[in-house]
Protein backbone atom coordinates (compact mmCIF):
# COMPACT_ATOMS: atom_id res chain seq x y z
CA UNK A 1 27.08 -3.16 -43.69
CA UNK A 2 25.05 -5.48 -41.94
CA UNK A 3 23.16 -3.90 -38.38
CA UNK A 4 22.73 -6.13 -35.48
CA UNK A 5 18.76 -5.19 -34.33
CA UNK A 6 18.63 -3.62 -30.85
CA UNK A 7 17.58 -6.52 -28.31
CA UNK A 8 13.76 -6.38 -26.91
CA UNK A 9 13.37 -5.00 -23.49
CA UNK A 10 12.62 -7.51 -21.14
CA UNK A 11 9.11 -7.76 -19.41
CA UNK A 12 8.63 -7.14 -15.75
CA UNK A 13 8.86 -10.27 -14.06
CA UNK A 14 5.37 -11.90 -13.70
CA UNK A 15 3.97 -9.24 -16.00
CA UNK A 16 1.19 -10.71 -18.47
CA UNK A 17 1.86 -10.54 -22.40
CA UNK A 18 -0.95 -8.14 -24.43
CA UNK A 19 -1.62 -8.56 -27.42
CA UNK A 20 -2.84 -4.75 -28.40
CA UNK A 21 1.56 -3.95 -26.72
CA UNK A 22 3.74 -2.78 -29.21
CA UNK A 23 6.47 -5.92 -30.46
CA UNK A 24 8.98 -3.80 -28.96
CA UNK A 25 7.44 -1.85 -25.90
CA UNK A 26 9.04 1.54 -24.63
CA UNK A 27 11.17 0.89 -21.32
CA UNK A 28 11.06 4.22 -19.15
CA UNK A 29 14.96 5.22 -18.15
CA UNK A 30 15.73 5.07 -14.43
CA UNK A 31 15.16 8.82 -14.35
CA UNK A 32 12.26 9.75 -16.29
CA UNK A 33 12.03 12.96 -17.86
CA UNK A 34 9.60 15.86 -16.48
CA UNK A 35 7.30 14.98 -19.92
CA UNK A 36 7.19 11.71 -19.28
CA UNK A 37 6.71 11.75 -15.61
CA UNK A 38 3.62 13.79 -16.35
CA UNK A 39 2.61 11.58 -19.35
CA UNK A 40 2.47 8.90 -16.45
CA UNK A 41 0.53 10.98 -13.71
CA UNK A 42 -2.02 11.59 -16.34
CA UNK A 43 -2.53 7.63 -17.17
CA UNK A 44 -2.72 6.87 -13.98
CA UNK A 45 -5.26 9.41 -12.94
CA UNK A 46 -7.37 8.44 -15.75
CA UNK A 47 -6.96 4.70 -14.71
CA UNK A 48 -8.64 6.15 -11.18
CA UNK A 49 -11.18 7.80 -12.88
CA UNK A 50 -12.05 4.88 -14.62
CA UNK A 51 -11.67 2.63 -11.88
CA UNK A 52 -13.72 4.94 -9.83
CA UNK A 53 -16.93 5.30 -11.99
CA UNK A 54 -16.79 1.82 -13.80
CA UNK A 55 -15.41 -0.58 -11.34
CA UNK A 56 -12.53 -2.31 -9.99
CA UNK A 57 -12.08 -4.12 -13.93
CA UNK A 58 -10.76 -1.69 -16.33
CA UNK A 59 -9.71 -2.05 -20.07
CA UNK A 60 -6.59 -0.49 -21.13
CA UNK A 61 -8.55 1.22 -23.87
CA UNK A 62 -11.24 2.94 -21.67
CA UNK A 63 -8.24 3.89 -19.39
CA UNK A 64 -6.53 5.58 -22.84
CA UNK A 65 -9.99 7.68 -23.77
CA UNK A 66 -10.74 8.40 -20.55
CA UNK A 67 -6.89 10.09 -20.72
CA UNK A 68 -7.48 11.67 -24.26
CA UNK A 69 -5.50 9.45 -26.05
CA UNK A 70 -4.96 5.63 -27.68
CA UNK A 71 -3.32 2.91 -26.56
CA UNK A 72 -0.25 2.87 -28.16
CA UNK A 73 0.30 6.06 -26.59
CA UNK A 74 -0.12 4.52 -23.21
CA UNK A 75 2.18 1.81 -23.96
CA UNK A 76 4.85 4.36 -24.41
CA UNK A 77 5.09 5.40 -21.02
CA UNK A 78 4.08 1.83 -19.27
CA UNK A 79 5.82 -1.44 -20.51
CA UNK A 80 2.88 -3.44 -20.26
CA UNK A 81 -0.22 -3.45 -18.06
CA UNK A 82 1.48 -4.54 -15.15
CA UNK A 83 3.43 -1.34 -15.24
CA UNK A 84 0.75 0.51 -14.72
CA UNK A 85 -0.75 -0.87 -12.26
CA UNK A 86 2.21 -1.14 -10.15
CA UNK A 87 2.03 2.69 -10.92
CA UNK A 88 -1.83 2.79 -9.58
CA UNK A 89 -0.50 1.04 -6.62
CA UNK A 90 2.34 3.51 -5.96
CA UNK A 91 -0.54 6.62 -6.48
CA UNK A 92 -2.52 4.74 -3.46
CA UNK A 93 0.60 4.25 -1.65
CA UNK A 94 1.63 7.77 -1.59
CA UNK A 95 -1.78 9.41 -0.92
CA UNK A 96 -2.01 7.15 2.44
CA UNK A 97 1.54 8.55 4.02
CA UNK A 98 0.61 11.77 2.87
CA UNK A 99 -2.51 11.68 4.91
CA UNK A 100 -0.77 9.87 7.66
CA UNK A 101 2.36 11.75 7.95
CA UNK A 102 1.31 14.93 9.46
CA UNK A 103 1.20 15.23 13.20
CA UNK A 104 2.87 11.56 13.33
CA UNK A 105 4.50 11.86 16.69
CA UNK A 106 4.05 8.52 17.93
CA UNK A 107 6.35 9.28 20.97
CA UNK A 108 3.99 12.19 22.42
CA UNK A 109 0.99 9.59 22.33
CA UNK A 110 -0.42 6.64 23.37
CA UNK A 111 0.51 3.53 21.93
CA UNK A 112 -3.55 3.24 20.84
CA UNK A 113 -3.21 6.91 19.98
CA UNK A 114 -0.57 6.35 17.32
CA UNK A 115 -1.78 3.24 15.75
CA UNK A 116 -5.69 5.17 15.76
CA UNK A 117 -4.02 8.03 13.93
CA UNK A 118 -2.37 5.82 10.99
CA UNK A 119 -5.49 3.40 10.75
CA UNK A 120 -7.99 6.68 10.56
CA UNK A 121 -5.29 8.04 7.56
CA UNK A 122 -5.10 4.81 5.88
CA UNK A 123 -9.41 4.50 5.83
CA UNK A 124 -10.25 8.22 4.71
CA UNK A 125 -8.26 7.64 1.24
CA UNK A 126 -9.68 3.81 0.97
CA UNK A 127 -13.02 5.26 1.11
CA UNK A 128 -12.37 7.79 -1.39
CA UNK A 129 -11.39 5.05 -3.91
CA UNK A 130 -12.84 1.55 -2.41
CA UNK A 131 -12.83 0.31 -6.06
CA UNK A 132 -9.27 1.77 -6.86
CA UNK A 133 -8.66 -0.80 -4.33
CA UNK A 134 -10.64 -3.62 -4.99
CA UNK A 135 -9.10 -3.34 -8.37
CA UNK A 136 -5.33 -3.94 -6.43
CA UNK A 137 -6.89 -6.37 -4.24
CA UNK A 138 -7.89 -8.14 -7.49
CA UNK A 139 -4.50 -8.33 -9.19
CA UNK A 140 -2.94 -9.92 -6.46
CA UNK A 141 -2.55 -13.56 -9.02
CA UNK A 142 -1.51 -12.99 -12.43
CA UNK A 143 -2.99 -15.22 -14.59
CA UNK A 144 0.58 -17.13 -15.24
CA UNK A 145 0.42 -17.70 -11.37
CA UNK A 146 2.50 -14.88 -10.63
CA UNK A 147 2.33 -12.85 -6.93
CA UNK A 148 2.13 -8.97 -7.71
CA UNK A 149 1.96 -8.13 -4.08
CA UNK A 150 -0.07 -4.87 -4.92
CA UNK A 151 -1.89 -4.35 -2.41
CA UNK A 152 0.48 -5.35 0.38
CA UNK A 153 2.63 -1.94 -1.27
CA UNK A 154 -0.54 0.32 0.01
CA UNK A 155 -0.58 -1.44 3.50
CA UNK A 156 3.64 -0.54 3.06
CA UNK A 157 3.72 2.69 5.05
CA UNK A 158 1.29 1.54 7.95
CA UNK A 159 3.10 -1.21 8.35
CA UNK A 160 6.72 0.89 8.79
CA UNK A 161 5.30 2.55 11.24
CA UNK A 162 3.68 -0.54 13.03
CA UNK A 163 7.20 -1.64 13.05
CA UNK A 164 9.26 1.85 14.22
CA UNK A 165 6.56 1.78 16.89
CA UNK A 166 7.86 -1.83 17.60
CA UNK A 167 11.73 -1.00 17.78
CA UNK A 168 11.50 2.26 19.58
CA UNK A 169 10.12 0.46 22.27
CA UNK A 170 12.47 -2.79 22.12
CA UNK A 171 15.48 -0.07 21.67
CA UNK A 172 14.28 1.62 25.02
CA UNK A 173 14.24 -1.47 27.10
CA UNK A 174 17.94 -2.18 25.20
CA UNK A 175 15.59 -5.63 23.99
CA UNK A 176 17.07 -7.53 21.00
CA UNK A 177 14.76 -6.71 17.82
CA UNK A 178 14.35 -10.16 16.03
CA UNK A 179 11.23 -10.81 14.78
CA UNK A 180 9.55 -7.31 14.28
CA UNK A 181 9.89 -7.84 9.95
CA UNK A 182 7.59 -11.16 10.92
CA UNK A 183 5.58 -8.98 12.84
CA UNK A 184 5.20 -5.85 10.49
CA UNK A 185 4.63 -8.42 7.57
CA UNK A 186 1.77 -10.02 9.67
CA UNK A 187 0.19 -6.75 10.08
CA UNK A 188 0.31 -5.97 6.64
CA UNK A 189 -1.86 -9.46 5.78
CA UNK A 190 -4.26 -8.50 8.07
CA UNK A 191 -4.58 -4.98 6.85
CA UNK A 192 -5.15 -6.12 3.30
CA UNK A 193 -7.22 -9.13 4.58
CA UNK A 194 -9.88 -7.04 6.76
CA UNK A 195 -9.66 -3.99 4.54
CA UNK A 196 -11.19 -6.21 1.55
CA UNK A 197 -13.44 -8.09 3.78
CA UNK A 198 -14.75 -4.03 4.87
CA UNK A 199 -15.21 -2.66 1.65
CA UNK A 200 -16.55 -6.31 -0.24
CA UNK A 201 -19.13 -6.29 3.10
CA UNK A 202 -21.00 -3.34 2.15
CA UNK A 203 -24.98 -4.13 1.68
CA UNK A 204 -24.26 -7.50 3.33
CA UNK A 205 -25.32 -8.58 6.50
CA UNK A 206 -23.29 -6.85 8.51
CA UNK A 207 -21.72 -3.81 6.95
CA UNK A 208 -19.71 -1.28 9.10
CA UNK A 209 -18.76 2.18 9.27
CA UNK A 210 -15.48 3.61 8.87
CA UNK A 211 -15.43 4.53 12.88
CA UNK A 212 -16.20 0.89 13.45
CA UNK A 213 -13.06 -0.16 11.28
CA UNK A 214 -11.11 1.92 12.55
CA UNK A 215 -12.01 0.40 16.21
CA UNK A 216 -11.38 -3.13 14.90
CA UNK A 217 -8.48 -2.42 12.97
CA UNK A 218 -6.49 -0.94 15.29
CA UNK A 219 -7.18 -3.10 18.02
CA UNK A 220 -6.35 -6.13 16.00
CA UNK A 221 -2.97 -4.00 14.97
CA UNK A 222 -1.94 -3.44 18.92
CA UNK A 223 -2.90 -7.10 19.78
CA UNK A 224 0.06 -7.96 17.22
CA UNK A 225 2.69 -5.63 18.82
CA UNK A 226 1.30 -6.85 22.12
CA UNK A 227 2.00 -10.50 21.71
CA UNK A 228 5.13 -9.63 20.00
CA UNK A 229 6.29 -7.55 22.92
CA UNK A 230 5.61 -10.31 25.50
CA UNK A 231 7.81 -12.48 23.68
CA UNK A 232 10.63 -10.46 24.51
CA UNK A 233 8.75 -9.70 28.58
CA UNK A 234 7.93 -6.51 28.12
CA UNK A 235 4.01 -5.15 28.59
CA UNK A 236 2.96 -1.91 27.86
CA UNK A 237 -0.49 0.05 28.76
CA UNK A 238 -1.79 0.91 25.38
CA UNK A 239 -3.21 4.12 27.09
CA UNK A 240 -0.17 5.19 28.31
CA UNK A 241 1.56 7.72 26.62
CA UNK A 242 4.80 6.24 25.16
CA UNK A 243 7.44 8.42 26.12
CA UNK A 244 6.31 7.93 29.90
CA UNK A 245 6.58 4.13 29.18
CA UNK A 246 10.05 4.22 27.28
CA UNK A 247 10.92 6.53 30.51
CA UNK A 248 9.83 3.90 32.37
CA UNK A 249 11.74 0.88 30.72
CA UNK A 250 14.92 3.09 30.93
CA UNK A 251 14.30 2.97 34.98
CA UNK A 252 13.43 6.63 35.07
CA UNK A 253 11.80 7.39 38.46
């Protein structure tokens, strides 16, 4: 009896062919396994490694010694390279909300005070790994021409709360919402943009410090929700407190 050969899984769109991947690369099931899921964790934490003492241009092979292992090992928990560094991405991701989510109570603050809280979350773990992401920041164009968007998935959770912030305050002043994706995905390009103009500017002519960033960066952010406030008339005091200005918009006296 003749067997049909089971079909090859397909690639990740945009995701580069390598020549050292199996012919028929493992595809992880929607719900990996516990083994697996650590298998992962481990790659990826050797990828930082890596990234972290060699630079933001790592081989697949020194990210497979630096784990322990080979290559083809790798390639059975990530599909292709791609994979993996969508997984890298993901790592960065999730370390800035876990460093922003505490104490995120943006209601109980000041408009300036929120957005100061999530930029000074979001620079502690880029400082801890500048070349983890100079190495996203990098992979932005495939070589096929491709978007991967990796970096914008770090500036992700800053950006949801940029826009929350936005549409608590429009919901207040019973304001129609339209526009705030525009405006989260505007503050997401300037995230990424000045965050690798920060870390690429360091021992040129005018490198700053973290505190200095953090100043710039979150006054560009508010200047963003500013003009996209006035657009629908409302103007808020980015020093007051928010829940005395949403009292305020709902005609409290």
């Amino acid at each position: 009896m003749t067997t049909t050969p089971s079909p090859e899984p397909a690639r990740a769109p945009g995701a580069e062919a390598d020549p050292d991947a199996p012919a028929v690369p493992h595809s992880p099931a929607p719900h990996l396994d516990d083994r697996l899921r650590r298998g992962r964790e481990e790659f990826v934490d050797a990828a930082y490694r890596v990234i972290d003492a060699e630079g933001p241009n790592p081989s697949m092979d020194a990210i497979a010694r630096e784990a322990g292992t080979t290559k083809p090992r790798l390639y059975r928990h990530f599909t292709d390279k791609a994979d993996l560094f969508r997984a890298v991405a993901q790592r960065l991701a999730d370390d800035v909300y876990t460093v922003i989510r505490p104490d995120f109570d943006f209601f109980m603050r000041t408009p300036e005070q929120a957005l100061r809280h999530a930029v000074t979350g979001f620079a502690e773990v880029i400082t801890r790994h500048p070349n983890v992401f100079r190495f996203l920041a990098q992979s932005r164009m495939r070589p096929d021409g491709q978007s991967m968007a990796l970096p914008m998935d770090v500036g992700r959770d800053l950006t949801d709360r940029i826009g929350k912030l936005a549409s608590a305050i429009l919901s207040a002043a019973d304001a129609d919402d339209t526009g705030v994706d525009f405006t989260s995905r505007a503050a997401v390009g300037a995230i990424v943009a000045v965050t690798d103009l920060w870390i690429s500017s360091d021992g040129g002519p005018e490198p700053i410090g973290a505190d200095e960033f953090v100043d710039r960066l979150t006054t560009l952010l508010w200047g963003l929700i500013d003009a996209f406030l006035r657009t629908k008339a409302l103007e808020l005091d980015p020093h007051e407190p928010l829940f005395v200005a949403l009292a305020r918009l709902h005609g409290a006296p």
